[in-house]
PDB file of N, CA and C in Angstrom:
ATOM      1  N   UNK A   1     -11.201  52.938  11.922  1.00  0.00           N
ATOM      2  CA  UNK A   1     -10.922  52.783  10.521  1.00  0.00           C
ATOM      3  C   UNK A   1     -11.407  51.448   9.980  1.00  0.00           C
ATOM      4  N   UNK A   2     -11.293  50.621  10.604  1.00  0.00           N
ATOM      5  CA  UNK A   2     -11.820  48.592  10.442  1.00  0.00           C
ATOM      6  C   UNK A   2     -13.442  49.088  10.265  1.00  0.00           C
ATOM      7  N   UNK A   3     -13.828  49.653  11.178  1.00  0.00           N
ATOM      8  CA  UNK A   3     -15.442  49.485  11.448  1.00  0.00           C
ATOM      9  C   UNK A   3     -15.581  50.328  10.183  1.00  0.00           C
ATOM     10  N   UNK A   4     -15.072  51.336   9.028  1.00  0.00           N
ATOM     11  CA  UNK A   4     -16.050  52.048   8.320  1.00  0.00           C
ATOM     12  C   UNK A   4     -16.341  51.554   6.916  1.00  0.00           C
ATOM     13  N   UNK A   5     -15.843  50.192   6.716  1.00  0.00           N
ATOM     14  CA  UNK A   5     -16.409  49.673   5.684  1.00  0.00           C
ATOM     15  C   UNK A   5     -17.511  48.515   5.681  1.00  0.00           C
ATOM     16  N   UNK A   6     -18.270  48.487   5.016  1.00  0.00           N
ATOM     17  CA  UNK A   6     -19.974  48.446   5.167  1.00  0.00           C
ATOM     18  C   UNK A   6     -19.905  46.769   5.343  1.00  0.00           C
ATOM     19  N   UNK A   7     -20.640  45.840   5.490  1.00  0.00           N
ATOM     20  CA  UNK A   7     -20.930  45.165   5.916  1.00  0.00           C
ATOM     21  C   UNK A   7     -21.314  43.945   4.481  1.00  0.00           C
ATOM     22  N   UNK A   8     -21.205  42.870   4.337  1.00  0.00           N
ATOM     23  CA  UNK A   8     -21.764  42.354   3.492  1.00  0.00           C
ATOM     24  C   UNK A   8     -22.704  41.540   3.401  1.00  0.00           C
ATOM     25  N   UNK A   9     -23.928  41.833   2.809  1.00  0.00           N
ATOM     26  CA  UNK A   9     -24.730  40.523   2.906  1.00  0.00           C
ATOM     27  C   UNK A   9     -24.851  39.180   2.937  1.00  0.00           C
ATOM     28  N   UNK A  10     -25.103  38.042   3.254  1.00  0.00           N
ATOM     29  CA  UNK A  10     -24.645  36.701   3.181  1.00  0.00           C
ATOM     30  C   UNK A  10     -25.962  36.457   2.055  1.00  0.00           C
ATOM     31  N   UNK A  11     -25.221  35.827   1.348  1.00  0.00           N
ATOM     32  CA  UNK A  11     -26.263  35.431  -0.059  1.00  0.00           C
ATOM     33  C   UNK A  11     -27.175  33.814   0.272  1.00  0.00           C
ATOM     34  N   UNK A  12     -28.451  34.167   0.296  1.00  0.00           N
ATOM     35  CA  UNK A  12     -28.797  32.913   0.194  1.00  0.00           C
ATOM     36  C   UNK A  12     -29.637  32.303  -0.592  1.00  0.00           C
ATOM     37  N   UNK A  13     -29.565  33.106  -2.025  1.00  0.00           N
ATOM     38  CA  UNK A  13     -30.301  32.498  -3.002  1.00  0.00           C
ATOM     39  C   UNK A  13     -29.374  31.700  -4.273  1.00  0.00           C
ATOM     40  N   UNK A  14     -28.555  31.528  -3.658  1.00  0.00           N
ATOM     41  CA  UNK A  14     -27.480  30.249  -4.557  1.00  0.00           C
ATOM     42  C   UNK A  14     -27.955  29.425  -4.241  1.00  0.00           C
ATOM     43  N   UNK A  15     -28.145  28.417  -5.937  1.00  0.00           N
ATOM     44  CA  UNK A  15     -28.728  27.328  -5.896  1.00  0.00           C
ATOM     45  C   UNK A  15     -27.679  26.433  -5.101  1.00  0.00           C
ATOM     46  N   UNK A  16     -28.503  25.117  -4.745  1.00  0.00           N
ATOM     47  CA  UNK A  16     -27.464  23.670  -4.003  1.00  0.00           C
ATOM     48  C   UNK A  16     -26.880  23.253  -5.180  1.00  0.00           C
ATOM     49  N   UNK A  17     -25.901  22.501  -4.662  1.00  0.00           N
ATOM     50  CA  UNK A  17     -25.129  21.741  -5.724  1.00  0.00           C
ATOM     51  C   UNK A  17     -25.523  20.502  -6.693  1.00  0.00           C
ATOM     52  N   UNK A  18     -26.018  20.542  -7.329  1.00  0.00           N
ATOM     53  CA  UNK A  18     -26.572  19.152  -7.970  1.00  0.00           C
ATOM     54  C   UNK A  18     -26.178  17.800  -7.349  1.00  0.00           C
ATOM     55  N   UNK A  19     -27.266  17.308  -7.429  1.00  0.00           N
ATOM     56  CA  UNK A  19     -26.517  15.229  -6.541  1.00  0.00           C
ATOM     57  C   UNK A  19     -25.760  14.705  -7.661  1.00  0.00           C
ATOM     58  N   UNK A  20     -24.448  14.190  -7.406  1.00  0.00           N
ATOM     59  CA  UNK A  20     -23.549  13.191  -8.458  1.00  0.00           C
ATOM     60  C   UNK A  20     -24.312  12.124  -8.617  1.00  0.00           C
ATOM     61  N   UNK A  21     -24.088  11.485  -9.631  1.00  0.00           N
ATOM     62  CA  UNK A  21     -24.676   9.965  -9.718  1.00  0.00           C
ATOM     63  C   UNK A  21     -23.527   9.157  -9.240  1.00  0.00           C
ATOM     64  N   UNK A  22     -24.393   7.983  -8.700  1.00  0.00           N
ATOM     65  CA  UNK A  22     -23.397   7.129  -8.500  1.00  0.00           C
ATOM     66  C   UNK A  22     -23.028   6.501  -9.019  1.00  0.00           C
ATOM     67  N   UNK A  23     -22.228   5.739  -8.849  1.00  0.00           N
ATOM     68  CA  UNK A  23     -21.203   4.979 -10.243  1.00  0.00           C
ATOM     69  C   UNK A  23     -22.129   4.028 -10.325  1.00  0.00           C
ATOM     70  N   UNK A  24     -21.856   3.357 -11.412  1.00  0.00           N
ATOM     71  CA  UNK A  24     -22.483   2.040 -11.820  1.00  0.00           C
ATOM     72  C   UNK A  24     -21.904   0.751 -11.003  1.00  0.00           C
ATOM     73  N   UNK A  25     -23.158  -0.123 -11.021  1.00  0.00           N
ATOM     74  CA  UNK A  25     -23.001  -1.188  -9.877  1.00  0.00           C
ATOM     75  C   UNK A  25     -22.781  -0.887  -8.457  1.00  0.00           C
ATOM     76  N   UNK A  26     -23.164   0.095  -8.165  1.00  0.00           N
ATOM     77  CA  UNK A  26     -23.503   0.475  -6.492  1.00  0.00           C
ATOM     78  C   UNK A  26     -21.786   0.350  -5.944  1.00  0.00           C
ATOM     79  N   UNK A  27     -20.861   0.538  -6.593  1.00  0.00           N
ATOM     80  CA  UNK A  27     -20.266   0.466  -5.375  1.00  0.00           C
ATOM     81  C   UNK A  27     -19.540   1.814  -5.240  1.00  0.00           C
ATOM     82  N   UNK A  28     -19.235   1.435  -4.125  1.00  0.00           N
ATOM     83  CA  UNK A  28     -18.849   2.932  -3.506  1.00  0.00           C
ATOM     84  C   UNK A  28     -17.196   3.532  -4.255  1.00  0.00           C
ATOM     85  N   UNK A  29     -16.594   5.045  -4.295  1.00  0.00           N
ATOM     86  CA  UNK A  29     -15.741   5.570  -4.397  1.00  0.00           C
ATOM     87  C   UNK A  29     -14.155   4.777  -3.738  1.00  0.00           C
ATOM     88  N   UNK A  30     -13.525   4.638  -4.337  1.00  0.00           N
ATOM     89  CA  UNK A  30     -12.100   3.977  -3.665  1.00  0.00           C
ATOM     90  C   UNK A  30     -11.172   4.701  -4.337  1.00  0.00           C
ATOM     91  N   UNK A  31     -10.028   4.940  -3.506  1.00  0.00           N
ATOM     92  CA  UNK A  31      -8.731   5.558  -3.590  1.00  0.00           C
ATOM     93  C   UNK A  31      -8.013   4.345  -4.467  1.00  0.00           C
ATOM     94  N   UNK A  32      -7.141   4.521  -5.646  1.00  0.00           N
ATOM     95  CA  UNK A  32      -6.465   4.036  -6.213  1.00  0.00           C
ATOM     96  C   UNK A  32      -5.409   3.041  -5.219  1.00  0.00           C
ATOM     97  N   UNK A  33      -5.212   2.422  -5.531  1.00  0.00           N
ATOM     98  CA  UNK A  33      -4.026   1.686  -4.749  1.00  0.00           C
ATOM     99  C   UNK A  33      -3.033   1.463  -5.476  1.00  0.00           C
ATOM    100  N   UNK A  34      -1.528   1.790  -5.111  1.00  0.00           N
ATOM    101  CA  UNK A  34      -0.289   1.457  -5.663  1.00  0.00           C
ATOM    102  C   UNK A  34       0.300   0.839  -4.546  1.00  0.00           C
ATOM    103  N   UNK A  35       0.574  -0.231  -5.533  1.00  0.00           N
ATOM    104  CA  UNK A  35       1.562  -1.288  -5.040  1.00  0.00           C
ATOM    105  C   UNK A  35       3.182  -0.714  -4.892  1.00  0.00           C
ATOM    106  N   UNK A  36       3.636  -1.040  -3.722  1.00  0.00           N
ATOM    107  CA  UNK A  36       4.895  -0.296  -3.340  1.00  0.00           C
ATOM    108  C   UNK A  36       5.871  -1.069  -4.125  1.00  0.00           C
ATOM    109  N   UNK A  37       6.937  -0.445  -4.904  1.00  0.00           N
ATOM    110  CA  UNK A  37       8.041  -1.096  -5.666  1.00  0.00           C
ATOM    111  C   UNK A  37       8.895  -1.707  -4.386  1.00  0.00           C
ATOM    112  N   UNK A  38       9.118  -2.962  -5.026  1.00  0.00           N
ATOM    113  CA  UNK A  38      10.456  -3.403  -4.163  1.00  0.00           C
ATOM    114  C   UNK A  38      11.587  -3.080  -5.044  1.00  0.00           C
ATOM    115  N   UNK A  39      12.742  -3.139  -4.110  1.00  0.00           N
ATOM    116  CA  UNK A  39      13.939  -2.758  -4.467  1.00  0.00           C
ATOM    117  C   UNK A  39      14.759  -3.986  -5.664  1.00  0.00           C
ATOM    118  N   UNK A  40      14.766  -3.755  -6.452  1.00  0.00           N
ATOM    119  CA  UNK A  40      15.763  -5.072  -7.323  1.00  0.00           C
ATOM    120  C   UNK A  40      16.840  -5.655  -6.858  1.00  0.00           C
ATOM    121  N   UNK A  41      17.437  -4.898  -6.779  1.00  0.00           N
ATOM    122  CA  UNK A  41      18.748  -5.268  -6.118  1.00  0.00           C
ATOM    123  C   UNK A  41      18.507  -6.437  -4.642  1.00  0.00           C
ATOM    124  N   UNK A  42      17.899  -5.338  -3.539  1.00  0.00           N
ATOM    125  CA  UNK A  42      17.133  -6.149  -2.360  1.00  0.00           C
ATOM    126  C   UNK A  42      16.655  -7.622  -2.245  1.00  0.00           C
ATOM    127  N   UNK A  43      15.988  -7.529  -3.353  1.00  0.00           N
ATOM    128  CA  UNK A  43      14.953  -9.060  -3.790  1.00  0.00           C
ATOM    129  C   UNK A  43      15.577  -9.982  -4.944  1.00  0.00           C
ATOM    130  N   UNK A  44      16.444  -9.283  -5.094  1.00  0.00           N
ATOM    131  CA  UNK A  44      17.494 -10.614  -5.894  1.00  0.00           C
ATOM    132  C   UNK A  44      18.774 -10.309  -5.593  1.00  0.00           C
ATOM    133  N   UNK A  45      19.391 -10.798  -4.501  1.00  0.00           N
ATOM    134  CA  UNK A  45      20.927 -11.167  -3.997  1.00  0.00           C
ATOM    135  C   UNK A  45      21.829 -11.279  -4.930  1.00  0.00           C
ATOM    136  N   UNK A  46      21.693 -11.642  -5.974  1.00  0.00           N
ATOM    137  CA  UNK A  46      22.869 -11.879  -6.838  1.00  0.00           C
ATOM    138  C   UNK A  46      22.851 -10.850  -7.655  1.00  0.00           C
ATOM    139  N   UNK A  47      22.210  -9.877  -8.079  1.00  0.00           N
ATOM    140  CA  UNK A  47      22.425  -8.720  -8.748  1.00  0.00           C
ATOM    141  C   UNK A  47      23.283  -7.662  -7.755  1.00  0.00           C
ATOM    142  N   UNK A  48      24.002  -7.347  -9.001  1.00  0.00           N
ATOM    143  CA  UNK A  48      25.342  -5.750  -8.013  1.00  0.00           C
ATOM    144  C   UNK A  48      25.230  -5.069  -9.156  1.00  0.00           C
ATOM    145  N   UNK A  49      25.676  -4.016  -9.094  1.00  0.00           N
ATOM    146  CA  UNK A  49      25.767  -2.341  -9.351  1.00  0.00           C
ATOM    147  C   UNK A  49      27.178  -2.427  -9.684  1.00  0.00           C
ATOM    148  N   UNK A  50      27.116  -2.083 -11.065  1.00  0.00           N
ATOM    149  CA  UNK A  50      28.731  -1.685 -11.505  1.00  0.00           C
ATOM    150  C   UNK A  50      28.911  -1.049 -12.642  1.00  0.00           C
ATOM    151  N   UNK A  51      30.148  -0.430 -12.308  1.00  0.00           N
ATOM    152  CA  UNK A  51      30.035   1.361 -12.896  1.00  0.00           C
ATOM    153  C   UNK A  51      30.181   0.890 -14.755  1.00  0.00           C
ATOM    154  N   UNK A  52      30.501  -0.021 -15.020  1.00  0.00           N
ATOM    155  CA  UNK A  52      31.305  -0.814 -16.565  1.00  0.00           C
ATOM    156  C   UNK A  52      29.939  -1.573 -16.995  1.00  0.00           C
ATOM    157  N   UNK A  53      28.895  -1.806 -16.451  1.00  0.00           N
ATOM    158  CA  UNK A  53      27.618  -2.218 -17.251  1.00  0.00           C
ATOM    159  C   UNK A  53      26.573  -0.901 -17.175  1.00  0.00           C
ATOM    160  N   UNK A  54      27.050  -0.254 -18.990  1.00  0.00           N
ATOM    161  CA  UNK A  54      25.940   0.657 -19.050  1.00  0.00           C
ATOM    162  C   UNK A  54      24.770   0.284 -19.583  1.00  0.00           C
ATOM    163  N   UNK A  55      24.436  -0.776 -19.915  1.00  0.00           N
ATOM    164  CA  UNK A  55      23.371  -1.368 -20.335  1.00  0.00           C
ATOM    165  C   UNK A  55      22.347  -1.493 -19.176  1.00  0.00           C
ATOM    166  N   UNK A  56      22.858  -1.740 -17.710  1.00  0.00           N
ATOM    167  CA  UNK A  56      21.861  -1.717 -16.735  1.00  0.00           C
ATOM    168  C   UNK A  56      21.851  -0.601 -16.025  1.00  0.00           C
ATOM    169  N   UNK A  57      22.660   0.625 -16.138  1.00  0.00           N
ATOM    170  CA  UNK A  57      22.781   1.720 -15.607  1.00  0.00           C
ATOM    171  C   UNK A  57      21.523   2.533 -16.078  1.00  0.00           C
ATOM    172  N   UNK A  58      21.379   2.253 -17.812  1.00  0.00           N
ATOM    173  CA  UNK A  58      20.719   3.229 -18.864  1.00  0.00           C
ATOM    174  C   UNK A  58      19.459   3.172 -18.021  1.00  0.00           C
ATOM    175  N   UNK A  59      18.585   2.102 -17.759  1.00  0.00           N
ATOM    176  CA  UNK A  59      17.726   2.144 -16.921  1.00  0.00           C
ATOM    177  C   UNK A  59      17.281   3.089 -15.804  1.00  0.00           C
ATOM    178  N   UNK A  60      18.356   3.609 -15.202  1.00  0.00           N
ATOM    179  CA  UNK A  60      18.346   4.922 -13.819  1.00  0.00           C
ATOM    180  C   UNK A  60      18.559   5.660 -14.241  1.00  0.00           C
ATOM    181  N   UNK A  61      18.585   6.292 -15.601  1.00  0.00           N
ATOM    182  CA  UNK A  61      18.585   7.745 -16.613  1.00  0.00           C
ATOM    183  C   UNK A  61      17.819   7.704 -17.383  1.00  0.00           C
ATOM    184  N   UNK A  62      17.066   9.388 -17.218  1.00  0.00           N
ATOM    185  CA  UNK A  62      16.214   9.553 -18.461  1.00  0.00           C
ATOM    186  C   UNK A  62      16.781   9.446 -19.641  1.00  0.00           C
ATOM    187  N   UNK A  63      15.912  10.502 -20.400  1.00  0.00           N
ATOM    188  CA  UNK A  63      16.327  10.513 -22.073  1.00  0.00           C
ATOM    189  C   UNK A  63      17.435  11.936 -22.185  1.00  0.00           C
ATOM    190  N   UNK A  64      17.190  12.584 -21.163  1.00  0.00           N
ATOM    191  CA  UNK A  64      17.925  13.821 -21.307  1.00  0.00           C
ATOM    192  C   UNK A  64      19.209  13.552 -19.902  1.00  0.00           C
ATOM    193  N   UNK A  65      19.311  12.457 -19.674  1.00  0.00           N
ATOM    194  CA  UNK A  65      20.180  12.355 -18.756  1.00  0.00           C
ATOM    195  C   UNK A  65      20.385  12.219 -17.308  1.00  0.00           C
ATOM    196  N   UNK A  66      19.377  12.412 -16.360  1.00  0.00           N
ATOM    197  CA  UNK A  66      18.997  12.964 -15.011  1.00  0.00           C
ATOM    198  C   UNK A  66      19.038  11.201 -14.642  1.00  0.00           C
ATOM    199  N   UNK A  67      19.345  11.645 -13.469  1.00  0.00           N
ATOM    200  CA  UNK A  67      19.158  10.368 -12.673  1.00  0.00           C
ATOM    201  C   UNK A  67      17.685   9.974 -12.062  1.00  0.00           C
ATOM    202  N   UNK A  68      17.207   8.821 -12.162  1.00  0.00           N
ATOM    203  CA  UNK A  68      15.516   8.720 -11.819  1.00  0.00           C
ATOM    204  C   UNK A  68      15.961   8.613 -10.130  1.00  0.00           C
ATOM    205  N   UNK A  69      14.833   9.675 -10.004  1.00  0.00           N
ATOM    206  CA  UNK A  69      14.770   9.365  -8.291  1.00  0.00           C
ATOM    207  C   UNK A  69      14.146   8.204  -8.073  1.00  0.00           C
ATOM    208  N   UNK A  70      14.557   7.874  -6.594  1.00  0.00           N
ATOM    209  CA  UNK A  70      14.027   6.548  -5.716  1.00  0.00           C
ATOM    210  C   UNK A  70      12.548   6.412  -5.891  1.00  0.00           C
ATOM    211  N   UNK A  71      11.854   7.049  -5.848  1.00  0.00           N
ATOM    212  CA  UNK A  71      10.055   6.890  -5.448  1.00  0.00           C
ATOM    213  C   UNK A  71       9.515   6.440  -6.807  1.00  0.00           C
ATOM    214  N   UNK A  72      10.261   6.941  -8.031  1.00  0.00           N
ATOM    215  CA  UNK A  72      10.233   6.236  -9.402  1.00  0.00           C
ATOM    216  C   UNK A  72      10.964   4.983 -10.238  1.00  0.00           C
ATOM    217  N   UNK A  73      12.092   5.107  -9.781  1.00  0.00           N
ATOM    218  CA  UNK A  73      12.698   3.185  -9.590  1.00  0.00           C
ATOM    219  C   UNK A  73      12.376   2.529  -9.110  1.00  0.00           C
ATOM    220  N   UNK A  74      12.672   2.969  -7.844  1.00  0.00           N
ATOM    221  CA  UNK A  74      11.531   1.805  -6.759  1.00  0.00           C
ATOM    222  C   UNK A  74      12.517   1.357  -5.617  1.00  0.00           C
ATOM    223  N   UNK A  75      14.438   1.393  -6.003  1.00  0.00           N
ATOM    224  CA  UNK A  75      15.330   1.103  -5.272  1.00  0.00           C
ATOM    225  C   UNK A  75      15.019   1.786  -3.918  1.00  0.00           C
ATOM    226  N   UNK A  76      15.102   0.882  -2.751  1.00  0.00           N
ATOM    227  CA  UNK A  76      15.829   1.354  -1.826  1.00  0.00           C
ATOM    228  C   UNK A  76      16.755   2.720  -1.202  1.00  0.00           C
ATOM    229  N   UNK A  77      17.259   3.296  -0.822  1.00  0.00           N
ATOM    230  CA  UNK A  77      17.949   4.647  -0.472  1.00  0.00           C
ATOM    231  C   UNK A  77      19.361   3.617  -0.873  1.00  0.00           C
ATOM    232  N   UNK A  78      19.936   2.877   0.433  1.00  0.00           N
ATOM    233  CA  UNK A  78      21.132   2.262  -0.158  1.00  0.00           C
ATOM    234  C   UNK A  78      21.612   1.996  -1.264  1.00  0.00           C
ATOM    235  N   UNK A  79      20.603   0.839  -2.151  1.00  0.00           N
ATOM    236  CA  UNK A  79      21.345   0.865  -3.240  1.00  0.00           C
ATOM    237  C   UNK A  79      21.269   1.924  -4.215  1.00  0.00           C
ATOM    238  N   UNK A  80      19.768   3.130  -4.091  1.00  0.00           N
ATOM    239  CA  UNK A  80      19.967   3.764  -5.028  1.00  0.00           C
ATOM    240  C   UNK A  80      21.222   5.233  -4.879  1.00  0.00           C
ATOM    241  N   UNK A  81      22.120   5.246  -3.689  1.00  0.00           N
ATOM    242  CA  UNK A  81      23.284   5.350  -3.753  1.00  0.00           C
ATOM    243  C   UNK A  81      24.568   4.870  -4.529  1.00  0.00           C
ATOM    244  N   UNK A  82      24.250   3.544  -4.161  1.00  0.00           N
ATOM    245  CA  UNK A  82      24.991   2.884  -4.981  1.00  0.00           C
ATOM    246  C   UNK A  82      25.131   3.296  -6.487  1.00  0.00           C
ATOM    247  N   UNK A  83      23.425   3.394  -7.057  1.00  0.00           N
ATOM    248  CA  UNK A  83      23.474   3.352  -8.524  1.00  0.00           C
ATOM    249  C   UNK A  83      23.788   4.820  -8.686  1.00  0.00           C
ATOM    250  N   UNK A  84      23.630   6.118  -7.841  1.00  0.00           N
ATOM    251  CA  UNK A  84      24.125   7.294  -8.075  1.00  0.00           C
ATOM    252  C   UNK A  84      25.707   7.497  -8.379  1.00  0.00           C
ATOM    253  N   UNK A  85      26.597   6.820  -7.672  1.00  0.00           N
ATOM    254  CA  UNK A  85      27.706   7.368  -7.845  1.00  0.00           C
ATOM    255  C   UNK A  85      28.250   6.172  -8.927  1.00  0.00           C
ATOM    256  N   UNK A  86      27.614   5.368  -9.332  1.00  0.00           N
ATOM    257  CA  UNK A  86      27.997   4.240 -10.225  1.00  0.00           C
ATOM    258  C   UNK A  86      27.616   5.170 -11.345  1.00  0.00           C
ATOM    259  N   UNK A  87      26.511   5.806 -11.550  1.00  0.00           N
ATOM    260  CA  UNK A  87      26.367   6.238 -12.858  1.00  0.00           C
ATOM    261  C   UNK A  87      27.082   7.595 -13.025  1.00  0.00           C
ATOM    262  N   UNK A  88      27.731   8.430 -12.188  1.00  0.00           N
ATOM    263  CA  UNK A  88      28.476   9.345 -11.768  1.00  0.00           C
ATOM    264  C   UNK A  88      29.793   8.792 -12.285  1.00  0.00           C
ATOM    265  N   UNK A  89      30.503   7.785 -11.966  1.00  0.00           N
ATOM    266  CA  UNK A  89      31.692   6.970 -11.895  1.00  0.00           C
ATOM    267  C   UNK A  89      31.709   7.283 -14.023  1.00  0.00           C
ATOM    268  N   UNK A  90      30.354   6.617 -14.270  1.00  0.00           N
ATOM    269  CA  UNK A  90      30.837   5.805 -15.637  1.00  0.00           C
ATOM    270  C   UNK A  90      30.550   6.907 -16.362  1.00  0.00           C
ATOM    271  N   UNK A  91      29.657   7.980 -16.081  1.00  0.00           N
ATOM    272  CA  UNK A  91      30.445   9.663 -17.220  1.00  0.00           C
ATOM    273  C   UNK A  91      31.140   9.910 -16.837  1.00  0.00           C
ATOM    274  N   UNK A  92      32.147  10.475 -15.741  1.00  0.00           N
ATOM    275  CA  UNK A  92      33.266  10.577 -15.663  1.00  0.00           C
ATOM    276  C   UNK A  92      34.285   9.885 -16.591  1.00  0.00           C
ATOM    277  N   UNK A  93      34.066   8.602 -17.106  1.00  0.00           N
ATOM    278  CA  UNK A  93      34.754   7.439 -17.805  1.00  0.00           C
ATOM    279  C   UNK A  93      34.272   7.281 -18.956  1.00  0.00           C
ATOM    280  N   UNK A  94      33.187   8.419 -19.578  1.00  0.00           N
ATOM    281  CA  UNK A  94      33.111   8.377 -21.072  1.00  0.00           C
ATOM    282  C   UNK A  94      32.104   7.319 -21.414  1.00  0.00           C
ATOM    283  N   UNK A  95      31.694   6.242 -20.514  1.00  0.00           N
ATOM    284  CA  UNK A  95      30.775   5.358 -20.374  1.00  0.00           C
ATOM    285  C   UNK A  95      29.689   5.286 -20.620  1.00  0.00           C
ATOM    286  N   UNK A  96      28.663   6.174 -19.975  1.00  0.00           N
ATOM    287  CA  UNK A  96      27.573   7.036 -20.010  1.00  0.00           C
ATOM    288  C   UNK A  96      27.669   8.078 -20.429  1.00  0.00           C
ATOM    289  N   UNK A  97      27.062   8.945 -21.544  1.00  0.00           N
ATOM    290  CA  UNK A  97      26.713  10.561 -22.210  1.00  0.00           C
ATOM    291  C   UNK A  97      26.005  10.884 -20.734  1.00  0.00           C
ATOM    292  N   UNK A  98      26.616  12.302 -20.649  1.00  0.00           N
ATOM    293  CA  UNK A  98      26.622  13.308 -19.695  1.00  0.00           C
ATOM    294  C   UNK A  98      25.042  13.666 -19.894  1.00  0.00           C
ATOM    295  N   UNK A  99      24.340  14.107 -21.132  1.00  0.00           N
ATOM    296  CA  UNK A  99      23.473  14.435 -21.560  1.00  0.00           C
ATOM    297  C   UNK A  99      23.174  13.837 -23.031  1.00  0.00           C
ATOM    298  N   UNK A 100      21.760  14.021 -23.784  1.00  0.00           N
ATOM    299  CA  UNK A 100      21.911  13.605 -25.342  1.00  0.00           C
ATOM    300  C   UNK A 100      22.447  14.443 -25.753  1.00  0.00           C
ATOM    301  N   UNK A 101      22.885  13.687 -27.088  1.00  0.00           N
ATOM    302  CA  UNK A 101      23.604  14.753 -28.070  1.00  0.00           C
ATOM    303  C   UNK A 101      23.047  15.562 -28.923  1.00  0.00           C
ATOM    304  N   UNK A 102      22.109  14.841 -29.359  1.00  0.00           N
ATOM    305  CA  UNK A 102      20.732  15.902 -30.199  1.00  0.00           C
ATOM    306  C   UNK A 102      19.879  16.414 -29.094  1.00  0.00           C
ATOM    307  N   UNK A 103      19.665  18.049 -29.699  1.00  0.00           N
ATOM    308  CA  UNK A 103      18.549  18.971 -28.906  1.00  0.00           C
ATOM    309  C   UNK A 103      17.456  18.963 -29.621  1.00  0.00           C
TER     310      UNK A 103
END
């Protein structure tokens, strides 16, 4: 049953792919580089996390409310624990809007 369908030709009158130009000033292709965030908290000792300053909380929430993940703050896993249940703590406490109020 495999063997009774026919066979296909291999095409070999497709043109090649055109040559890219190269960039200007000869130099070669490079991968973007991002600089790895350090942690805030980490690199300045005297900053803490607390559930009663929503002014520095607002920062680890979007506009619609969500908490910014780590790879986009830049915190650490530890403290960005910290800032999870801190900003958890202060809607619970009316502190922080759960969500906006306008849709």
């Amino acid at each position: 049953m495999a063997d009774e369908r026919p066979e296909r030709p291999i095409r070999t009158d497709r043109p090649s792919r055109p040559e890219r130009p190269s960039r200007p000033g000869g130099r070669p292709d490079r991968r973007p580089y991002h600089k790895k965030k350090v942690c805030r908290f980490c690199k300045t000792k005297g900053l803490t996390i607390d559930y009663k300053d929503a002014k520095a909380l607002r920062g680890y929430v979007t506009e619609k409310g969500r908490i910014v993940p780590r790879r986009i703050s830049g915190t650490c896993a530890k403290h960005q624990r910290v800032v999870c249940s801190a900003i958890k703590r202060a809607r619970n406490l009316a502190i922080l809007p759960f969500t906006t109020t306008s849709i």
